[in-house]
Protein backbone atom coordinates (compact mmCIF):
# COMPACT_ATOMS: atom_id res chain seq x y z
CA UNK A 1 -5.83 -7.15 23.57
CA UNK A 2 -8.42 -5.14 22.05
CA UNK A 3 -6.88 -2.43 18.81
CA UNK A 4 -8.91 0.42 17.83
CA UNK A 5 -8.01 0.54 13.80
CA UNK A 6 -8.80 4.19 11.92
CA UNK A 7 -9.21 4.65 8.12
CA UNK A 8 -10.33 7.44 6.02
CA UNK A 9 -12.05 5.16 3.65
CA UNK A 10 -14.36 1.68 4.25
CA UNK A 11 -12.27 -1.23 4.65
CA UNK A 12 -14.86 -2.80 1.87
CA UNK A 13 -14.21 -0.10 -0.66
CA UNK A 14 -11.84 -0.31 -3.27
CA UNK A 15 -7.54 -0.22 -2.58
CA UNK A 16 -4.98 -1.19 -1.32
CA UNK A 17 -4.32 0.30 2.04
CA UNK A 18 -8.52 -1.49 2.64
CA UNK A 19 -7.01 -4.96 1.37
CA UNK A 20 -4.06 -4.57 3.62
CA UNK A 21 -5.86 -3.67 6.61
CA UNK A 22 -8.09 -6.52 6.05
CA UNK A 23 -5.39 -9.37 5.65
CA UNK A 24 -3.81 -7.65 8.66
CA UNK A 25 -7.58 -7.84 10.64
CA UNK A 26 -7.51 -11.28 9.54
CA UNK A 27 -4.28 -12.41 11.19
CA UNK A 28 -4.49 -10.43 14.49
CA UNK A 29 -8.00 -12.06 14.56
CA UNK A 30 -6.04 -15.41 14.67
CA UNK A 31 -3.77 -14.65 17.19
CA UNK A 32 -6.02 -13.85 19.72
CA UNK A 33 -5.97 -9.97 18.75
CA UNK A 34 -9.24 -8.10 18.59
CA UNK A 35 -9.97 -6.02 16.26
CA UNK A 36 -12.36 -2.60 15.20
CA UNK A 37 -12.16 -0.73 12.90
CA UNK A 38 -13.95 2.93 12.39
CA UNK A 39 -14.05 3.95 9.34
CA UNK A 40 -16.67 5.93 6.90
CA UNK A 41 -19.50 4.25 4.60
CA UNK A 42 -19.28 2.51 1.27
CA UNK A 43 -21.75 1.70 -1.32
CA UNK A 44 -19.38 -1.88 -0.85
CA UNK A 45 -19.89 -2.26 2.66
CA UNK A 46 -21.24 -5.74 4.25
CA UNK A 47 -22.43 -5.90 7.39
CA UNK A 48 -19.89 -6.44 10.15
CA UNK A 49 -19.84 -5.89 14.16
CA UNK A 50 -16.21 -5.18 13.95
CA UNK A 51 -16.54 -2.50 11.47
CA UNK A 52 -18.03 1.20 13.06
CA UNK A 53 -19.17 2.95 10.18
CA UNK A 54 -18.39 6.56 11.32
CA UNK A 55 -21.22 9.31 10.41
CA UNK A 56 -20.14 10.24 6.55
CA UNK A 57 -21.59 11.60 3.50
CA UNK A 58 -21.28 10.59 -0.06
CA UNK A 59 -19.45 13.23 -2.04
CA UNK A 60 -20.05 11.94 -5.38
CA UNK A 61 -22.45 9.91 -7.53
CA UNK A 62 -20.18 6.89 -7.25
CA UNK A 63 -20.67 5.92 -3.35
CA UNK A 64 -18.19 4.54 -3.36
CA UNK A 65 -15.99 6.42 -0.64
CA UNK A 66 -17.26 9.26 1.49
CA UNK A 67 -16.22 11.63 3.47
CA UNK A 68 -16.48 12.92 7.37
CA UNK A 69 -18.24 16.48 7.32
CA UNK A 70 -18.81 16.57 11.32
CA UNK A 71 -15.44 15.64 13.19
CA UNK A 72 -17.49 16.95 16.34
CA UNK A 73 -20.50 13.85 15.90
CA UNK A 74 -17.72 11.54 14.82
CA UNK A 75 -16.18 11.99 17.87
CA UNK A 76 -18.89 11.23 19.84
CA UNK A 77 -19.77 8.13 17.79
CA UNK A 78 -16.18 7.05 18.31
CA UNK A 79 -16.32 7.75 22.51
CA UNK A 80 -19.58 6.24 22.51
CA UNK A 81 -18.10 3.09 21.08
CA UNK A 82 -15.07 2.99 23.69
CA UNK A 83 -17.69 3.67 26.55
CA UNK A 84 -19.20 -0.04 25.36
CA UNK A 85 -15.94 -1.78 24.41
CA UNK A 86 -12.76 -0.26 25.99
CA UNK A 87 -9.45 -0.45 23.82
CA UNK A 88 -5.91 -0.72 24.58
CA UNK A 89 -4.71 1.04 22.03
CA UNK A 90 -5.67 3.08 18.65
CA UNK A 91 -3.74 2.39 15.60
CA UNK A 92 -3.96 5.12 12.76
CA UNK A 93 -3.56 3.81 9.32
CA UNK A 94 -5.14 7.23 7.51
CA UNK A 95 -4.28 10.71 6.89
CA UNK A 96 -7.20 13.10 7.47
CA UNK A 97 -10.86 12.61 9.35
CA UNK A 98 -8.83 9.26 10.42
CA UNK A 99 -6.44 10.77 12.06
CA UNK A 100 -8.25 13.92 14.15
CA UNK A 101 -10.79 10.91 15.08
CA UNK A 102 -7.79 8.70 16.51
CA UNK A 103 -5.41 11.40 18.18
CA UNK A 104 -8.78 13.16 19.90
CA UNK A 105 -9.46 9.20 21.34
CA UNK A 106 -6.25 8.26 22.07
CA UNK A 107 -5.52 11.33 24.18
CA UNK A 108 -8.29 11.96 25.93
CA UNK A 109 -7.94 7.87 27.01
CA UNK A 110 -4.62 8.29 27.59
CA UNK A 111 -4.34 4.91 25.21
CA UNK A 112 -0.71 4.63 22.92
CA UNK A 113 -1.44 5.31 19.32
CA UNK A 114 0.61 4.09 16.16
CA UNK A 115 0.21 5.12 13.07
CA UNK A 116 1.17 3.36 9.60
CA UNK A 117 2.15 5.95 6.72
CA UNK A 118 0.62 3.71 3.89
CA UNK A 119 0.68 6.54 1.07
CA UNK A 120 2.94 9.16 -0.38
CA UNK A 121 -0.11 11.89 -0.02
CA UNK A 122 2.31 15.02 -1.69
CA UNK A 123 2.89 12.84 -5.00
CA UNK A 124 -0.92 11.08 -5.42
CA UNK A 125 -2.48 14.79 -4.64
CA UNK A 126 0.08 16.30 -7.18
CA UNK A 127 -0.68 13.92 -10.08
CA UNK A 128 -4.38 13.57 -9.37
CA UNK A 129 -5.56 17.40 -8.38
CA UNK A 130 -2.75 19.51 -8.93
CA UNK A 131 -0.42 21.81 -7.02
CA UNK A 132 -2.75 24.43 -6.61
CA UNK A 133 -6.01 22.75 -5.11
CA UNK A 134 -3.51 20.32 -3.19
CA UNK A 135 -2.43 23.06 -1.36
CA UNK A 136 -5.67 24.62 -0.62
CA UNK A 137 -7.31 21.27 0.75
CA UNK A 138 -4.06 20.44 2.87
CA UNK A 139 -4.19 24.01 4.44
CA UNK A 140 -7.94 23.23 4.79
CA UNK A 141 -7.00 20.13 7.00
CA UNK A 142 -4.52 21.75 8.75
CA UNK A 143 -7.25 24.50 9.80
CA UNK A 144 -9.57 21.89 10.71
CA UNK A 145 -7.39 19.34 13.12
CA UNK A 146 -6.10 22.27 14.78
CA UNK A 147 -9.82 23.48 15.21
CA UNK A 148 -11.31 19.93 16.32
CA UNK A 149 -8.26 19.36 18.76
CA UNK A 150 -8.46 22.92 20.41
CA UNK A 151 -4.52 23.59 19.00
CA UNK A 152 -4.20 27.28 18.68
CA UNK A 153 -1.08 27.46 16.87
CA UNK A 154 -0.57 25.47 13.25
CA UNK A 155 1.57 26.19 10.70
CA UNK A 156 0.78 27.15 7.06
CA UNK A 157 1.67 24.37 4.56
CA UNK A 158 2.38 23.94 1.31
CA UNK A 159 3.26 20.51 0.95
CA UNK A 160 1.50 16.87 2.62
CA UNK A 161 4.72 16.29 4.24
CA UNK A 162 4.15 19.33 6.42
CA UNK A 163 0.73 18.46 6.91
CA UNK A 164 1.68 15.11 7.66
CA UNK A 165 4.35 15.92 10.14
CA UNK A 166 1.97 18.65 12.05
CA UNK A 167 -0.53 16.30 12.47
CA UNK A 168 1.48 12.85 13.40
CA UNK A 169 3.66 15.15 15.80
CA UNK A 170 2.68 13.29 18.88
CA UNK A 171 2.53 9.59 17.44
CA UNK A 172 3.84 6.87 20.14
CA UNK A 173 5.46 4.77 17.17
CA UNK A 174 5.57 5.77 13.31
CA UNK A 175 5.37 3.11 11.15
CA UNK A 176 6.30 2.14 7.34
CA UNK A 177 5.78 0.11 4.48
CA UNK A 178 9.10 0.05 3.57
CA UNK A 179 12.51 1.18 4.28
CA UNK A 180 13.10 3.79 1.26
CA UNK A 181 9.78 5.42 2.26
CA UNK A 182 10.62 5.65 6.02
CA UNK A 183 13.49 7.23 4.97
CA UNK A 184 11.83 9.45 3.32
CA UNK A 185 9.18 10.42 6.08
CA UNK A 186 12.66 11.04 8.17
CA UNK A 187 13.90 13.33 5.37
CA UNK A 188 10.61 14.96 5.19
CA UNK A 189 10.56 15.74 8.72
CA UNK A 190 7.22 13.76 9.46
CA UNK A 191 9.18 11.58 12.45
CA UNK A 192 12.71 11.26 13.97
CA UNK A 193 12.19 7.84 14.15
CA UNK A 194 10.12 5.24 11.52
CA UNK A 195 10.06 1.54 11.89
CA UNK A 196 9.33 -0.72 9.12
CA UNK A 197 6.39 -3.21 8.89
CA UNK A 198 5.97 -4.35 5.64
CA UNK A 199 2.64 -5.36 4.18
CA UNK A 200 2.43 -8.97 3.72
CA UNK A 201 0.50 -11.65 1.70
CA UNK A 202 -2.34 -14.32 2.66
CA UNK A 203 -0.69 -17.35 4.01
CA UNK A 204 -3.44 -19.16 2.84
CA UNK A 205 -3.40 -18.16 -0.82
CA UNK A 206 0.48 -18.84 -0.92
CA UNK A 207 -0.35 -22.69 0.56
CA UNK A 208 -2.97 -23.40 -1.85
CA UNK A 209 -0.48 -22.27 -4.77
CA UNK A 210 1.17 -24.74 -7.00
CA UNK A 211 3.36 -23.50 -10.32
CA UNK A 212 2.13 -25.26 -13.63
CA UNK A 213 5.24 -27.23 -14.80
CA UNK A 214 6.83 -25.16 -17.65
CA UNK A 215 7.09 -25.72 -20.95
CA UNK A 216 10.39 -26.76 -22.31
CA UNK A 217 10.87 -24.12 -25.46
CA UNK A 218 8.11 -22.20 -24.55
CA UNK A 219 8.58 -18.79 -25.05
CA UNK A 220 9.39 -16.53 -21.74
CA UNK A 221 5.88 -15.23 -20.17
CA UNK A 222 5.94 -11.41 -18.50
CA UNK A 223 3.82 -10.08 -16.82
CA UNK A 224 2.61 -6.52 -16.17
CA UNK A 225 -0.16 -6.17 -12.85
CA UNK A 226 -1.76 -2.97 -11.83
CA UNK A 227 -3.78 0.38 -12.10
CA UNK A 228 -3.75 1.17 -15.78
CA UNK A 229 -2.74 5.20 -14.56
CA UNK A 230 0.61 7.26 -16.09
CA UNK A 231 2.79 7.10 -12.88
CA UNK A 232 2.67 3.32 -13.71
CA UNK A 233 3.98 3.73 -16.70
CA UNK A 234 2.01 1.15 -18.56
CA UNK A 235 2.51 2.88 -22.09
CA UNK A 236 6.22 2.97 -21.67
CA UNK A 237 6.04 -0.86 -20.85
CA UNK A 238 4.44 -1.76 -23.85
CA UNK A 239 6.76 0.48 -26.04
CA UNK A 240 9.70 -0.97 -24.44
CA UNK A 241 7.97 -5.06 -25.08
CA UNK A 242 8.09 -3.96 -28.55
CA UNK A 243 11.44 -2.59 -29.12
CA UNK A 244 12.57 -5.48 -27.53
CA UNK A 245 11.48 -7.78 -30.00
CA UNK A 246 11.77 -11.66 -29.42
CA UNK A 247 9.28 -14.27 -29.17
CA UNK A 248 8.42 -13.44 -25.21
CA UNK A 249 4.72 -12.87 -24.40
CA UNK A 250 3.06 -10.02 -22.46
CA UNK A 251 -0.11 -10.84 -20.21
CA UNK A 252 -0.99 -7.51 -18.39
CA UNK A 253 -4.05 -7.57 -15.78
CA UNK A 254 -6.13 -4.43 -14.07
CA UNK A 255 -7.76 -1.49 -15.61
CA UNK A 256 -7.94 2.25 -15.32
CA UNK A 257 -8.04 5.58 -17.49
CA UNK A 258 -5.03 4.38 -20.22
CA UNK A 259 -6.40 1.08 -20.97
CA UNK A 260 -7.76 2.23 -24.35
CA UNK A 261 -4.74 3.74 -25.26
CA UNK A 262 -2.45 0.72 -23.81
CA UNK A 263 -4.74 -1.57 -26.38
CA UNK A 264 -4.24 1.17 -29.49
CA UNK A 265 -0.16 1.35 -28.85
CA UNK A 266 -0.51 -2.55 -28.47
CA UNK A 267 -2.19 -2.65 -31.96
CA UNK A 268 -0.15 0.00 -32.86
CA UNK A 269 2.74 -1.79 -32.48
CA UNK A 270 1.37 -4.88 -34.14
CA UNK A 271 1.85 -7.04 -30.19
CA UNK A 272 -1.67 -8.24 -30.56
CA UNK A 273 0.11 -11.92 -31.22
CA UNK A 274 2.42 -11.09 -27.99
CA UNK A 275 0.00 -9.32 -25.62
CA UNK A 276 -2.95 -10.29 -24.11
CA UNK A 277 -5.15 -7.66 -21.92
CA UNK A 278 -7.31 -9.52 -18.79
CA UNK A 279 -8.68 -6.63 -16.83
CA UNK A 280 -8.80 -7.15 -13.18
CA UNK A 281 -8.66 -10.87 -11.61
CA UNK A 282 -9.31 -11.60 -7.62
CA UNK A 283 -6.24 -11.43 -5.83
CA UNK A 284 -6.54 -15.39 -5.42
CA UNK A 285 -6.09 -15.80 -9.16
CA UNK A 286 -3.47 -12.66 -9.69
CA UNK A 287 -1.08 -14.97 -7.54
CA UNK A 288 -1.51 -17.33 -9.28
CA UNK A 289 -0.87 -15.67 -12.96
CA UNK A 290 2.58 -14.32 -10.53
CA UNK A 291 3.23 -17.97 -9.85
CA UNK A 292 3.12 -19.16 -13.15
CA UNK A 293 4.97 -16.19 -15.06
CA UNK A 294 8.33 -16.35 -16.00
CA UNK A 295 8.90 -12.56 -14.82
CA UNK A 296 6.57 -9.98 -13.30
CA UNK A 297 7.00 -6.51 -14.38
CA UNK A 298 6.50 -3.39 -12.28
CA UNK A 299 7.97 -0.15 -14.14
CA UNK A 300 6.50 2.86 -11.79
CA UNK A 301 9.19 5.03 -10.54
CA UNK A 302 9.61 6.98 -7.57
CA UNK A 303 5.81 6.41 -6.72
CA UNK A 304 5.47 3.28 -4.57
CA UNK A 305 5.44 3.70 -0.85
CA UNK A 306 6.30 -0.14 -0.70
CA UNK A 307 5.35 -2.11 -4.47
CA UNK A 308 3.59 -4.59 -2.93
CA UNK A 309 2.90 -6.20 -6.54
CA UNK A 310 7.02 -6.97 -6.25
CA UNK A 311 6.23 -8.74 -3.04
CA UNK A 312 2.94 -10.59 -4.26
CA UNK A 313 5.79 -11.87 -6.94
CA UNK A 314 8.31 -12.64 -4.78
CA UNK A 315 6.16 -14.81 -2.06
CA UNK A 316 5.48 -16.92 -5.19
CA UNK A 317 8.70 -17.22 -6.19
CA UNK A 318 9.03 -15.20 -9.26
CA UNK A 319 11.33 -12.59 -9.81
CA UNK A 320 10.52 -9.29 -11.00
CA UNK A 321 12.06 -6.52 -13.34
CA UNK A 322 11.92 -2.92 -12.12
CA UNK A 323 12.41 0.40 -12.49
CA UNK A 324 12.88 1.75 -8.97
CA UNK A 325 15.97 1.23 -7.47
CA UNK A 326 14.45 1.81 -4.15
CA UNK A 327 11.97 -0.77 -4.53
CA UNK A 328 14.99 -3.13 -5.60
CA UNK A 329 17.44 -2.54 -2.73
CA UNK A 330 14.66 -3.93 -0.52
CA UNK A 331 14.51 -7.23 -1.92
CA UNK A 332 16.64 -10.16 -1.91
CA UNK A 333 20.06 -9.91 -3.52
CA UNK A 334 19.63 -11.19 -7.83
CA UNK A 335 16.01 -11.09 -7.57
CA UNK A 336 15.27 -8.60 -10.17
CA UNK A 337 16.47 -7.27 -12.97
CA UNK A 338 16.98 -3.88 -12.44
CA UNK A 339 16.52 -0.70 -15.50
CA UNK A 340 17.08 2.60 -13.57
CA UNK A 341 17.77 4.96 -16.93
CA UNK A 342 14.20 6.03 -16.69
CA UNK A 343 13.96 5.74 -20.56
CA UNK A 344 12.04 3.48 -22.90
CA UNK A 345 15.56 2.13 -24.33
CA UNK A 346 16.85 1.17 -20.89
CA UNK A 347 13.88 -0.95 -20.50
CA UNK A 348 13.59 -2.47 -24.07
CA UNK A 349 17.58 -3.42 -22.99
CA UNK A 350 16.65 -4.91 -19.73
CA UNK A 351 13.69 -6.88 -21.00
CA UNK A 352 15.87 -8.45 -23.85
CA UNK A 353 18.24 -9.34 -20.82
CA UNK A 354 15.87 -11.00 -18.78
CA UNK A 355 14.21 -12.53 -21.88
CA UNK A 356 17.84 -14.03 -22.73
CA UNK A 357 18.82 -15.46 -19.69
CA UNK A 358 15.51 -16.94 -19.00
CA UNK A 359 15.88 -18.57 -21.89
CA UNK A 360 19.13 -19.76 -21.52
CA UNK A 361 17.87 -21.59 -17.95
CA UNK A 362 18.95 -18.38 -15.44
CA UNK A 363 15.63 -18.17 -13.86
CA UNK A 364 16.82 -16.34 -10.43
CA UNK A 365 14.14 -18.41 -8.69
CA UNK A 366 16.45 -19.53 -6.90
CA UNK A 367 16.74 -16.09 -5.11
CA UNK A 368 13.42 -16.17 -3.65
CA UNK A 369 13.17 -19.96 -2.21
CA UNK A 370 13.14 -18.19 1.77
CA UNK A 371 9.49 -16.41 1.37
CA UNK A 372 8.49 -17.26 5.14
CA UNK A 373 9.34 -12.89 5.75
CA UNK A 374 6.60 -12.00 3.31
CA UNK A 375 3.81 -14.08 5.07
CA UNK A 376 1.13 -12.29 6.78
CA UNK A 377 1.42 -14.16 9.99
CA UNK A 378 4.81 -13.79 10.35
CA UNK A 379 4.17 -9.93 10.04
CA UNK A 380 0.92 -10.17 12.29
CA UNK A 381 3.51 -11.87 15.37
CA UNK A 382 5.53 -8.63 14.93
CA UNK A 383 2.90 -6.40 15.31
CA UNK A 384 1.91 -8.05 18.07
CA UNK A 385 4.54 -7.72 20.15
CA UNK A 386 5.07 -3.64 18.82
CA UNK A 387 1.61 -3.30 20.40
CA UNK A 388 2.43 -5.01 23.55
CA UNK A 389 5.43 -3.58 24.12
CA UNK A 390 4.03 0.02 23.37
CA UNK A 391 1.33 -0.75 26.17
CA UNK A 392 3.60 -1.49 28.46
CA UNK A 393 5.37 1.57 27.84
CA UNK A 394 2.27 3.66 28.20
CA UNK A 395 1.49 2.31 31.35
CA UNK A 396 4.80 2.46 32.73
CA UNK A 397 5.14 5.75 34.96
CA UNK A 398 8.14 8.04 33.30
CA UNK A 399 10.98 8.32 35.86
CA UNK A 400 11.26 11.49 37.34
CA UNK A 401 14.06 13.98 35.77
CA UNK A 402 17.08 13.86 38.41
């Protein structure tokens, strides 16, 4: 079996929807599955023959994404490619170039296509461009898939969903991270139908992990993991650490635009004794750090298309406190401790909760000792059959309307 994989961005290049689709590479590799994936440059990239780098420019001083100007010489990058290495089917894990690329390949090879819906587009354009120049750049797309793929009618959009469900109209099989954000594709009108394959975590980190025996009387470790950006509501975090009081320490990892005013409120607040700032750590030794804390914190709301940081925690065995009661209806039952006020005095409460029954020898670890559903091989398996079966399928004649 031989999977044509499209991304907007270089699997090399920085995020999580690259990371994912390289653990996910990694396992279909294993089971017998080939893989390539087309994609445009990076400053990041290392050479690969599975990799296409898809004619791109850099926008920006950074290099470290870029963007597809020519759809027209993309496509005949991408046909050339099938002409030397035939596919059985094209899997879509993007939004934009990604996805006129795919559908133009997948149709005119009459090959099933899937796509995976890793990110909530309408809320990351919102917070990081605005309403305004969101809408502009989505009609933009709209006008330029429905140009490349000869469609003469399209509608005009104001929001990603409606870009989203324009574009993914014809999709064999719509996929998911999770089952809150399937819902909401449904609700959104991007699919009638959205199945849920969760992104999963290296079986071989999760082997090679082994706790550090706690400390009897030590004080309860949290942890706090991520992109250092509002919707993550970092600040709030620390605010809330602080009203709760207690002898509990804070070790928070990553980086991003608040980190200097995360360290200030942390001084501020006199936590320097409490809270420790690492920056960013491989994702070998951030499981780790999730192995070894007491509780992992993840306090974004209404943002996550999945929280994979809560499932990073989980696979190791450590329960989390959250914010999103989405997020927390997806994992096992007592897992988390859940705050869903919103406010910085529901979480101060819920931290001082945790904190005390921690303490007290209530770890909830026990909640999390079946992990085997968050392993990346047991995901890959699933795939795997989704992909046969949807071959099958495509080569099965439809029987005629009686």
């Amino acid at each position: 079996m031989h999977i044509a994989l499209f991304m907007d961005q270089h699997p090399h290049s920085l995020g999580g929807v690259q990371t994912s689709v390289m653990l996910q590479k990694k396992y279909l590799n294993r089971n017998g599955v080939k893989v390539t994936i087309f994609a445009p440059k990076s400053k990041r990239m290392i050479q690969d023959p599975d990799i296409k780098v898809i004619p791109s420019s850099y926008p920006t001083l950074g290099r470290e994404y870029s963007v597809v100007w020519s759809l027209r010489k993309a496509s005949k990058f991408c046909q050339s490619q099938y002409e030397a290495q035939h596919f059985d089917l094209v899997h879509l894990q993007g939004d934009f170039a990604a996805a006129s690329l795919a559908i133009e390949l997948a149709k005119s090879r009459n090959l099933p296509i899937v796509y995976t819906s890793h990110t909530n587009v309408d809320v990351m354009a919102n917070k990081l461009i605005g309403k305004p120049l969101k809408i502009v750049l989505l009609r933009f797309f709209t006008w330029q898939h429905a140009h490349f793929l000869k469609i003469a009618k399209y509608p005009k959009v104001f929001t990603a969903f409606e870009y989203m469900a324009f574009v993914h109209r014809n999709m064999d099989k719509v996929l998911a991270p999770s089952s809150h954000y399937a819902q909401l594709l449904k609700d959104k009108g991007v699919a009638t139908e959205v199945d849920v394959v969760i992104n999963g975590v290296d079986d071989e980190l999760l082997t090679n992990l082994k706790r550090n025996t706690p400390v009897p009387q030590k004080p309860v470790h949290f942890v706090w993991a991520g992109r250092m950006q509002p919707e993550k509501r970092l600040l709030q975090t620390l605010e809330a650490f602080a009203r709760a009081k207690g002898k509990a320490t804070l070790d928070v990892y990553g980086f991003g635009p608040l980190e200097r005013a995360a360290k200030n409120l942390a001084r501020a607040r006199r936590l320097s004794k409490r809270v420790k700032f690492h920056g960013k750590l491989p994702h070998r030794e951030i499981l780790q750090v999730f192995a070894d804390a007491d509780v992992v914190m993840q306090t974004s709301i209404g943002f996550e298309t999945q929280g994979l940081t809560v499932y990073e925690a989980a696979a190791t065995g450590t329960p989390t406190i959250l914010c999103d009661s989405k997020i927390s209806a997806e994992m096992p039952k007592g897992s988390n401790w859940l705050d869903d006020s919103g406010t910085i005095k529901g979480l101060a409460k819920t931290i001082k909760k945790a904190n005390k029954e921690i303490s007290e020898g209530s770890t909830r670890r026990e909640t999390l000792a079946d992990n085997k559903w968050l392993y990346q091989s047991e995901i890959s398996r699933k795939t795997i059959a989704l992909y046969r079966q949807m071959i099958v399928e495509k080569a099965t004649p439809a029987s005629p309307r009686t």
